[in-house]
Protein backbone atom coordinates (compact mmCIF):
# COMPACT_ATOMS: atom_id res chain seq x y z
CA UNK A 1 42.06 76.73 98.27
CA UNK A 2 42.27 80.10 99.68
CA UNK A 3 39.16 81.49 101.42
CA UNK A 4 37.09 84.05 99.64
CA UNK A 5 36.18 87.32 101.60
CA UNK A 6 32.97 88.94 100.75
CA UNK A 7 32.44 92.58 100.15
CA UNK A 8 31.91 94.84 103.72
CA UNK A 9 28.53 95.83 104.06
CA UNK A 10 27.96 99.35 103.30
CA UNK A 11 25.86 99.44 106.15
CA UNK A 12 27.11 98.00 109.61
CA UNK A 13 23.61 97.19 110.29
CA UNK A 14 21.89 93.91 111.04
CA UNK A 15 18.90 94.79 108.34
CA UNK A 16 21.77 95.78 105.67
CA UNK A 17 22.45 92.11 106.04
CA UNK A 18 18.84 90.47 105.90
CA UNK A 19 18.29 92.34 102.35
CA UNK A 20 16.11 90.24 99.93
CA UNK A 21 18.45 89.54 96.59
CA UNK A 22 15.80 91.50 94.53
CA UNK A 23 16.12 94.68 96.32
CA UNK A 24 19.75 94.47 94.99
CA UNK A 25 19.43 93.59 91.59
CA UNK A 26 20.05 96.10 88.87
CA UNK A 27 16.70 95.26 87.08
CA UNK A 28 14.73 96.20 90.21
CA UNK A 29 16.04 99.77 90.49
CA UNK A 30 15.96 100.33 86.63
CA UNK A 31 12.35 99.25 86.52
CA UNK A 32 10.87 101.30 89.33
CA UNK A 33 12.82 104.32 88.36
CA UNK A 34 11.07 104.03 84.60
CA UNK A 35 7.76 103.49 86.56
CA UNK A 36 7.95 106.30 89.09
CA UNK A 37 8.89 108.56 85.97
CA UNK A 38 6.08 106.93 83.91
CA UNK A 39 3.38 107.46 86.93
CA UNK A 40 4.96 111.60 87.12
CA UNK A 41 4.33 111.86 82.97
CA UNK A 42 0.90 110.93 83.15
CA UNK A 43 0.45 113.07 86.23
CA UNK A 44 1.93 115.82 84.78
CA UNK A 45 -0.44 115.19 81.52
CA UNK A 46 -3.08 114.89 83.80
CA UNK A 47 -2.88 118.13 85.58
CA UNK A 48 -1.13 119.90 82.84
CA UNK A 49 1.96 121.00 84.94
CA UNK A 50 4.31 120.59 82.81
CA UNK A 51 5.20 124.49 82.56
CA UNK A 52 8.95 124.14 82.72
CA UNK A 53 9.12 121.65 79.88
CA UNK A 54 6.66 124.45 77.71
CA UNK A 55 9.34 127.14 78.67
CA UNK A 56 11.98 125.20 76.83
CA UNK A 57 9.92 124.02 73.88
CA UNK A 58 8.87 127.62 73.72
CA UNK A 59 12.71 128.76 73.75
CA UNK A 60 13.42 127.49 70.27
CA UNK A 61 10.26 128.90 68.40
CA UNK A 62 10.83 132.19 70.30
CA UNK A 63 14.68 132.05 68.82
CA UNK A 64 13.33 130.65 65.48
CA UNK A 65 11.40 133.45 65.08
CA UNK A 66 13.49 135.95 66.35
CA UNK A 67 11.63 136.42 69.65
CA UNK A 68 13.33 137.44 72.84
CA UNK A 69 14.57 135.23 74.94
CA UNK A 70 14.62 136.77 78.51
CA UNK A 71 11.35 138.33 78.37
CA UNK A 72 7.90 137.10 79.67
CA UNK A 73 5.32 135.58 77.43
CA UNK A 74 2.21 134.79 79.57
CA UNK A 75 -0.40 133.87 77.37
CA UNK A 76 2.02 131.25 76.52
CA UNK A 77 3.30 130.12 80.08
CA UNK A 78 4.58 131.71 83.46
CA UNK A 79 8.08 132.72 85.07
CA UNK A 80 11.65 133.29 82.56
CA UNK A 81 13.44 131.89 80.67
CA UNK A 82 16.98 131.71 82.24
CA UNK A 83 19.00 129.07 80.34
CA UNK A 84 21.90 130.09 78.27
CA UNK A 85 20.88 131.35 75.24
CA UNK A 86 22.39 128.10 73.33
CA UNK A 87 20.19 125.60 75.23
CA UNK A 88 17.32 126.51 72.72
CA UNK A 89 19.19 124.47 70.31
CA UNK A 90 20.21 121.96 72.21
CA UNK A 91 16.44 121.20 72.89
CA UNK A 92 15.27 122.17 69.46
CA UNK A 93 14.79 117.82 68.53
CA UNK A 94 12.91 117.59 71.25
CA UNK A 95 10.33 120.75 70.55
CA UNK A 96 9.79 119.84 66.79
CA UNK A 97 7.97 116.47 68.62
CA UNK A 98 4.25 116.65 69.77
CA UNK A 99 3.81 118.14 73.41
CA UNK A 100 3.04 114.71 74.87
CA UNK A 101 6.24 112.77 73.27
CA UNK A 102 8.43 115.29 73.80
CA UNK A 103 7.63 115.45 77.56
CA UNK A 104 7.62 111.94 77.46
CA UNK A 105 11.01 111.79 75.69
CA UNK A 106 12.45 114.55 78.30
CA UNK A 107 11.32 113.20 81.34
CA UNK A 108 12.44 109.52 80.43
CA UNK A 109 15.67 110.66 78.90
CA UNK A 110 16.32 112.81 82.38
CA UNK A 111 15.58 109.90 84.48
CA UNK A 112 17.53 106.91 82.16
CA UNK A 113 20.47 109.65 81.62
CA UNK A 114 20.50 110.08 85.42
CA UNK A 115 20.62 106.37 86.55
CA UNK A 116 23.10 105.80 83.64
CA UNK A 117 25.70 108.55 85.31
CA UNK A 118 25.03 106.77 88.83
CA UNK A 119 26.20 103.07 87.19
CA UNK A 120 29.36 104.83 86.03
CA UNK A 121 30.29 105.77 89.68
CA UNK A 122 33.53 103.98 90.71
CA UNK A 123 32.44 101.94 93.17
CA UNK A 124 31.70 98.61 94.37
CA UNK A 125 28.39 96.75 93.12
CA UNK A 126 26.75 97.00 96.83
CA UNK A 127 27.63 100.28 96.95
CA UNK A 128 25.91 101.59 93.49
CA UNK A 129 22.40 99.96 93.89
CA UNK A 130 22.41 101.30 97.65
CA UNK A 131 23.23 104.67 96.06
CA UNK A 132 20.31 104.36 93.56
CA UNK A 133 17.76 103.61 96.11
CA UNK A 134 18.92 106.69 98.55
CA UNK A 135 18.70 109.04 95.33
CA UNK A 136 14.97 107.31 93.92
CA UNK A 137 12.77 109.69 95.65
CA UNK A 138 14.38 113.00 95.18
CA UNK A 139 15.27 112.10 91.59
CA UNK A 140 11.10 111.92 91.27
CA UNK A 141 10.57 114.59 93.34
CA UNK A 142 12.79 116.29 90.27
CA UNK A 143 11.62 114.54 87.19
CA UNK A 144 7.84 116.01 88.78
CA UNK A 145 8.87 119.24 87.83
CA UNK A 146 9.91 118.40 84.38
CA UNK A 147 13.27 120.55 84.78
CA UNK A 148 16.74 120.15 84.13
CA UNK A 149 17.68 119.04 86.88
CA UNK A 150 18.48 115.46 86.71
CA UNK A 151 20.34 116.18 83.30
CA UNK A 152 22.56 118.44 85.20
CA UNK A 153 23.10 116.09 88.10
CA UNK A 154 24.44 113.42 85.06
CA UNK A 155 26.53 115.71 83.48
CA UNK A 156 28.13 116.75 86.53
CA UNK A 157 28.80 113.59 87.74
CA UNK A 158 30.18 112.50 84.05
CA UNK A 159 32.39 114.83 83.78
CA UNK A 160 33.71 113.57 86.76
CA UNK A 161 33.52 110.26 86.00
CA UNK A 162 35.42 110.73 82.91
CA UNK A 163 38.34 112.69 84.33
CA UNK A 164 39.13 109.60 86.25
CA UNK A 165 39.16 107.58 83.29
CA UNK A 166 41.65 110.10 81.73
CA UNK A 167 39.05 111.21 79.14
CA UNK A 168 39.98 114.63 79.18
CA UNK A 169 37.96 114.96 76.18
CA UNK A 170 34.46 114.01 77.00
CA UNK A 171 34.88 115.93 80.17
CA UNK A 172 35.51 118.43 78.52
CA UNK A 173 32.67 117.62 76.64
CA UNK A 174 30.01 117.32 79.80
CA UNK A 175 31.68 120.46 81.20
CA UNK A 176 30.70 122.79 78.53
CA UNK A 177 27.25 121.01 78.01
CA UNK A 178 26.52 121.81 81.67
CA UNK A 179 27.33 125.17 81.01
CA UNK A 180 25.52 125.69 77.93
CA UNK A 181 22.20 124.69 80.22
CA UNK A 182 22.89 126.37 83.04
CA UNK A 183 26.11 128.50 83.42
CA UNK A 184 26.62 127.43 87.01
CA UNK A 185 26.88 123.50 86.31
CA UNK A 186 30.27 123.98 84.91
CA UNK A 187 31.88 123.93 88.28
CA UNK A 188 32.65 120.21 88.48
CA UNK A 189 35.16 121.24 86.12
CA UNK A 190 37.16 122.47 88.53
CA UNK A 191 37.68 118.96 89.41
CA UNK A 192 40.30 118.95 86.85
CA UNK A 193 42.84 120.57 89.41
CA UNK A 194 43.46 117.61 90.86
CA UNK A 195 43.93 115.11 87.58
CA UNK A 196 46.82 114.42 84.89
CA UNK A 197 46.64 116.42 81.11
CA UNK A 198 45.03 119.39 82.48
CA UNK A 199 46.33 121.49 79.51
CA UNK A 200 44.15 118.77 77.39
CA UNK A 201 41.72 119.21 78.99
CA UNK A 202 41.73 123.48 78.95
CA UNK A 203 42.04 122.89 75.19
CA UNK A 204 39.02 120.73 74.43
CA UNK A 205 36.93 123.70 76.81
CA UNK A 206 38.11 125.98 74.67
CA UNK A 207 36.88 124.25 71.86
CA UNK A 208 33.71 122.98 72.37
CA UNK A 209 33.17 126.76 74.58
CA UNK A 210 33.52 128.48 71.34
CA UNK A 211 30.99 126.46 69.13
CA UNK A 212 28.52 126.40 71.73
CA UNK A 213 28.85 129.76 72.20
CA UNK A 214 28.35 130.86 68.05
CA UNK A 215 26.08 127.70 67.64
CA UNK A 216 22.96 130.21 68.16
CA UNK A 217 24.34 131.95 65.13
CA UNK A 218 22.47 129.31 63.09
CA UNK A 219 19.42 130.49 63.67
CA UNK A 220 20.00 134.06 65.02
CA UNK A 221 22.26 137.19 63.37
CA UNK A 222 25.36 138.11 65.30
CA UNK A 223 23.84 141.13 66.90
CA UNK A 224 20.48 139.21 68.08
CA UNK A 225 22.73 137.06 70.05
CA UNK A 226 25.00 139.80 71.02
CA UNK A 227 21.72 141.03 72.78
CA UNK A 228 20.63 137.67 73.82
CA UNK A 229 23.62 137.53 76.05
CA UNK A 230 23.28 140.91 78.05
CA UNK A 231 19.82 140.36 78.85
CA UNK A 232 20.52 136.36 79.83
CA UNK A 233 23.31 137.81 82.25
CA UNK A 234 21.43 141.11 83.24
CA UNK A 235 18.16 138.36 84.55
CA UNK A 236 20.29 135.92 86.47
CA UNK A 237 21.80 138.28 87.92
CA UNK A 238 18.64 140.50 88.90
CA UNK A 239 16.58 139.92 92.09
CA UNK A 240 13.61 138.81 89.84
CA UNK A 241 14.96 135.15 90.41
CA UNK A 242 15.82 135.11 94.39
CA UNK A 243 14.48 131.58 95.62
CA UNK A 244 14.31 130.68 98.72
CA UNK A 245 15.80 127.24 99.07
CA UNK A 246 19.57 128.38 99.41
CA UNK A 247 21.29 128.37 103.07
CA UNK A 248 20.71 132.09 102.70
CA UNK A 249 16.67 131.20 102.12
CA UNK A 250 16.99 128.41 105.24
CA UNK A 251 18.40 131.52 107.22
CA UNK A 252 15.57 133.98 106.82
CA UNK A 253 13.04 131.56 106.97
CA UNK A 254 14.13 130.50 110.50
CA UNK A 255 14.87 133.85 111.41
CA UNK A 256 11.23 134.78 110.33
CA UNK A 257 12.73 137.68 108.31
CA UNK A 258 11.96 138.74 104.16
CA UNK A 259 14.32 137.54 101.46
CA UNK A 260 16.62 140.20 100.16
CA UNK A 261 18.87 139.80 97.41
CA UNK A 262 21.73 141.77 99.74
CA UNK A 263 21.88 142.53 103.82
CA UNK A 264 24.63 141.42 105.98
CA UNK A 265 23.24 138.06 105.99
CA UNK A 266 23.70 137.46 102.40
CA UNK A 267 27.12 139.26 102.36
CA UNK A 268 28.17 137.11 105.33
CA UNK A 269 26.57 133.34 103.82
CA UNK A 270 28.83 134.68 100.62
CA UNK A 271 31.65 135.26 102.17
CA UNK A 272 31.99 132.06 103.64
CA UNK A 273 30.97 130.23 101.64
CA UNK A 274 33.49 131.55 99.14
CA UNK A 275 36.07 131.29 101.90
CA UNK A 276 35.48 127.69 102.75
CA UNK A 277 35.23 126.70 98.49
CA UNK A 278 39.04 128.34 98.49
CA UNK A 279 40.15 126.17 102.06
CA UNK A 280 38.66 123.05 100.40
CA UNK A 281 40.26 123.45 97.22
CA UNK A 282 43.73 124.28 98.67
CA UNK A 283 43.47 121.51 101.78
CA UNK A 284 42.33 118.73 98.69
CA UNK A 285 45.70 119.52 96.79
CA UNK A 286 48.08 119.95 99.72
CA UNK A 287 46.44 116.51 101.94
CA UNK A 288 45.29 114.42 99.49
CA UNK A 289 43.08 112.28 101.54
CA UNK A 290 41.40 108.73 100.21
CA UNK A 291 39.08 109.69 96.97
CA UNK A 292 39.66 113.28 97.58
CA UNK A 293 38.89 113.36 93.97
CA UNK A 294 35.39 112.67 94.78
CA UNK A 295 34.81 114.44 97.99
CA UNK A 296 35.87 117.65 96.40
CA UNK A 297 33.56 116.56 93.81
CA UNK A 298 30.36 116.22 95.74
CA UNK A 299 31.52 119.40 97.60
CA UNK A 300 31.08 121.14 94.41
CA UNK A 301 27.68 119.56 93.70
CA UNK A 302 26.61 121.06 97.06
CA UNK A 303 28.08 124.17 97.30
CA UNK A 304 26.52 125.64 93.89
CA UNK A 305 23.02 124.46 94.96
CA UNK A 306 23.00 125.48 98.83
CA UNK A 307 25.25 129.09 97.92
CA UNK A 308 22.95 129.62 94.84
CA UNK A 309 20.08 132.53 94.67
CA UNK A 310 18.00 130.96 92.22
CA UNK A 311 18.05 127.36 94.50
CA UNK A 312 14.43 125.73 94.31
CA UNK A 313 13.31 122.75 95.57
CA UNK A 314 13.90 120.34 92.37
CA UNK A 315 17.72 121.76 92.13
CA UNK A 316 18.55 119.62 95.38
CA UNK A 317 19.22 116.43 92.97
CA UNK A 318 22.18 117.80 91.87
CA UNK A 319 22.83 118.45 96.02
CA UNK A 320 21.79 114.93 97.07
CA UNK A 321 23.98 113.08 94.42
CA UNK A 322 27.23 114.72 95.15
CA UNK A 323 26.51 114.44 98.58
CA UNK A 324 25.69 110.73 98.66
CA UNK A 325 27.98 109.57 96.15
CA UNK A 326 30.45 111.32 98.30
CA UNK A 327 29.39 110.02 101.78
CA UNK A 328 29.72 106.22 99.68
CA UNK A 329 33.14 106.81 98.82
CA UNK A 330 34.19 107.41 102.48
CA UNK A 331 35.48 104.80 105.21
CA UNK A 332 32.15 103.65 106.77
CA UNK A 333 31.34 105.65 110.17
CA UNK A 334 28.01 106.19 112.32
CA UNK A 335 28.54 109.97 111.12
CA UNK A 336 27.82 109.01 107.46
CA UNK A 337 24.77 106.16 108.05
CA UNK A 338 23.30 109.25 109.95
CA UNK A 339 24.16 111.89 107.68
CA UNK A 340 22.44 109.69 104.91
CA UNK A 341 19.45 109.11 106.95
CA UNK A 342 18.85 113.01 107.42
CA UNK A 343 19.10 113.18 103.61
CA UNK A 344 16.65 111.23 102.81
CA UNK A 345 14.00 111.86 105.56
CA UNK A 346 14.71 115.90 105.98
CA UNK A 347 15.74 116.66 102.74
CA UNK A 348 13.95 114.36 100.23
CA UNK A 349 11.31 112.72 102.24
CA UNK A 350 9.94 115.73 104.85
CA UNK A 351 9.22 118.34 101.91
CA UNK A 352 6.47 116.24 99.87
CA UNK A 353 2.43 114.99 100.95
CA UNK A 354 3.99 111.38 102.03
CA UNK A 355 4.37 112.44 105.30
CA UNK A 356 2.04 114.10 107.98
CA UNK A 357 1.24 117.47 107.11
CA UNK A 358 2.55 118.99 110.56
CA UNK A 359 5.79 117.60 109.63
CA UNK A 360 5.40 119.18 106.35
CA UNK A 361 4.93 121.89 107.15
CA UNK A 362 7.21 122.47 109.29
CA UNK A 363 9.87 121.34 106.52
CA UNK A 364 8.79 123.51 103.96
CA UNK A 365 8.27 127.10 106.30
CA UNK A 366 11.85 126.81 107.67
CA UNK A 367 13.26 125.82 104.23
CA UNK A 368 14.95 122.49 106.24
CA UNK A 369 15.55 121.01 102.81
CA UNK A 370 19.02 122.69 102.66
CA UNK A 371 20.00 121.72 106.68
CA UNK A 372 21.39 118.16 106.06
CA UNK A 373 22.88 119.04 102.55
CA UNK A 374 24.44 122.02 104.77
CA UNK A 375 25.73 119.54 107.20
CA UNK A 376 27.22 116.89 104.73
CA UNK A 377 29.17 120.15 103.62
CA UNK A 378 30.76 120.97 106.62
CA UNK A 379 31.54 117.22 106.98
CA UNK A 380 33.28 117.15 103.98
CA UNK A 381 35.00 120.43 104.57
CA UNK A 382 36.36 118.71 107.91
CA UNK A 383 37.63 115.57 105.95
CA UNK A 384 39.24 117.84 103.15
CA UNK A 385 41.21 120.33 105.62
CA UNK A 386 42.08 118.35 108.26
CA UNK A 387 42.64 114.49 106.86
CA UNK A 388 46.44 114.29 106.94
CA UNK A 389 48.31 112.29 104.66
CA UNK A 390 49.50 109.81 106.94
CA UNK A 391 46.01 109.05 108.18
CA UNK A 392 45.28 107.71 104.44
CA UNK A 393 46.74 104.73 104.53
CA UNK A 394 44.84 103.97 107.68
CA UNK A 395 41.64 104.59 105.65
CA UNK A 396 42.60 102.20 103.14
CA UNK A 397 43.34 99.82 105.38
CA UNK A 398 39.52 100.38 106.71
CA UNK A 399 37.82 100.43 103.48
């Protein structure tokens, strides 16, 4: 009877070997990612910071009643409004609900939506709960703030996920639900470079573009929306919504200077960054490295978070996930255990109260959230441009 071989270790590490059965059981994962969101709802109902999720419940009256969209309302909560003007609808079954099941509803949704896109990943057992547990605390430090976040992260990844099952139509599908959240999330569409029945693909973002885009016509009349458009494109493109946790924001910080929405530093960060999206892009298609698919993926996942002026703390789920799901797709080296380490400490750990406050501070005054998402980046950049083709059957060979 032939002998059977059991899976590599993800890990290369004695401990990674010594792991207790439970910690890599499905259940366990599920269960503490429904109690850390549970524990964050009643905090959140507790406190009553929960303003994000108002925002959006707010959207739909506001378009309901033929309110502005992109305006402030601060006897009703604080900051904009700066989703596409269709996501009012999208969220309108969850604000007809109470306050407190509707943010219960959102916040559980995000997080079981989330976990569901991470058991979809194509990749060995070992290799998904060990990606679950590296993304638990940043997908809480996410679901706190009650955004979109971990939606987006899902999406993303589906749409993905589905191109490499040659469902050109539900990818199609995510795509334009990403974009009919936030405009930027559509990127991982670009994805579909790289797979079969691209024209199939084109066609189904045509179709479901143009209903999302008229869907608003429902509730609003054709001018209304006409108007709701310029003045959603006219905010996010203002300086009223420079953040500080892009690369640009990391920059400043350590350079002790103020945030400007232009400067040779921000014309610079653009310029590369733009420069290095086109190099990946081309280097992907002409080497085709192993899962190049998926590396180009995560790239994407990071680039429109660390490049992004409106970056905040919570949007680094959608950074995180591409990132580790791509550093799990590659050949195991010491670069990517340590990489993965520096994500989790610096970038997901270092930022909240569980660690000393010198060390938080430190985190949060220099904006170090973005450094190791930064550095996976350039990682992948390396394995896009300059993994030949004839070093792929090597990795193969490895994995």
């Amino acid at each position: 009877m032939p002998k059977q071989h059991l899976p590599t270790p993800v890990f290369s590490l004695s401990v990674a070997n010594r792991l207790p059965s439970w910690f890599q059981r499905p259940l366990t994962v599920t269960v503490l990612y429904f109690i850390g969101t549970l524990v964050l709802f009643i905090q959140s109902l507790a406190t009553q910071r929960y303003n994000n999720f108002i925002i959006f419940r707010s959207s739909w009256d506001h378009m309901l009643h033929h309110m502005p969209l992109y305006q402030l309302y601060p006897d009703t909560y604080f900051d904009y409004f700066l989703y596409h003007p269709t996501f009012p609808i999208l969220f309108a079954p969850l604000a007809i609900l109470p306050v407190t099941l509707g943010l219960f509803v959102w916040l559980m949704g995000s997080a079981g939506l989330f976990l569901y896109a991470l058991r979809q990943l194509p990749v060995a057992a070992n290799k998904r709960y060990i990606i679950s547990w590296l993304l638990l605390l940043e997908l809480l430090n996410a679901i706190q703030s009650s955004q979109t976040n971990p939606i987006m992260a899902a999406l993303m990844l589906l749409t993905v996920i589905n191109l490499d099952r040659s469902k050109p139509m539900l990818a199609a599908l995510f795509t334009c639900i990403c974009f009919f959240i936030k405009g930027y999330g559509a990127i991982t569409g670009l994805v579909f470079l790289f797979y079969d029945r691209k024209l199939t693909y084109l066609s189904y973002c045509a179709l479901f573009g143009i209903i999302g885009t008229v869907l608003p016509l429902v509730v609003m009349s054709p001018a209304e929306l006409l108007q709701a458009y310029h003045d959603w494109f006219k905010l996010i493109t203002s300086p009223v919504i420079l953040e500080d946790g892009s690369v640009r924001g990391m920059i400043y910080a350590m350079l002790h200077l103020p945030q400007q929405s232009g400067g040779i530093i921000g014309k610079t960060v653009t310029a590369l960054a733009f420069s290095g999206l086109v190099s990946a892009l081309y280097f992907a298609w002409k080497n085709r490295p192993l899962h190049y698919h998926w590396i180009i993926a995560g790239y994407l996942l990071l680039w429109v978070v660390l490049f992004n002026q409106s970056t905040e703390s919570p949007t680094y789920i959608m950074a995180v996930t591409g990132a580790v799901a791509g550093l799990m797709m590659l050949p195991e080296r010491p670069l990517s255990v340590i990489l993965l380490g520096l994500l989790v400490f610096v970038t997901s750990l270092c930022p909240t109260d569980l660690v000393p406050s010198f060390i938080n501070k430190v985190a949060v005054n220099y904006q170090l959230k973005a450094l190791p998402c930064l550095l996976v980046l350039l990682y992948f950049q390396y394995y896009l441009c300059f993994t030949q083709p004839d070093d792929t059957s090597r990795q193969r060979l490895a994995v």
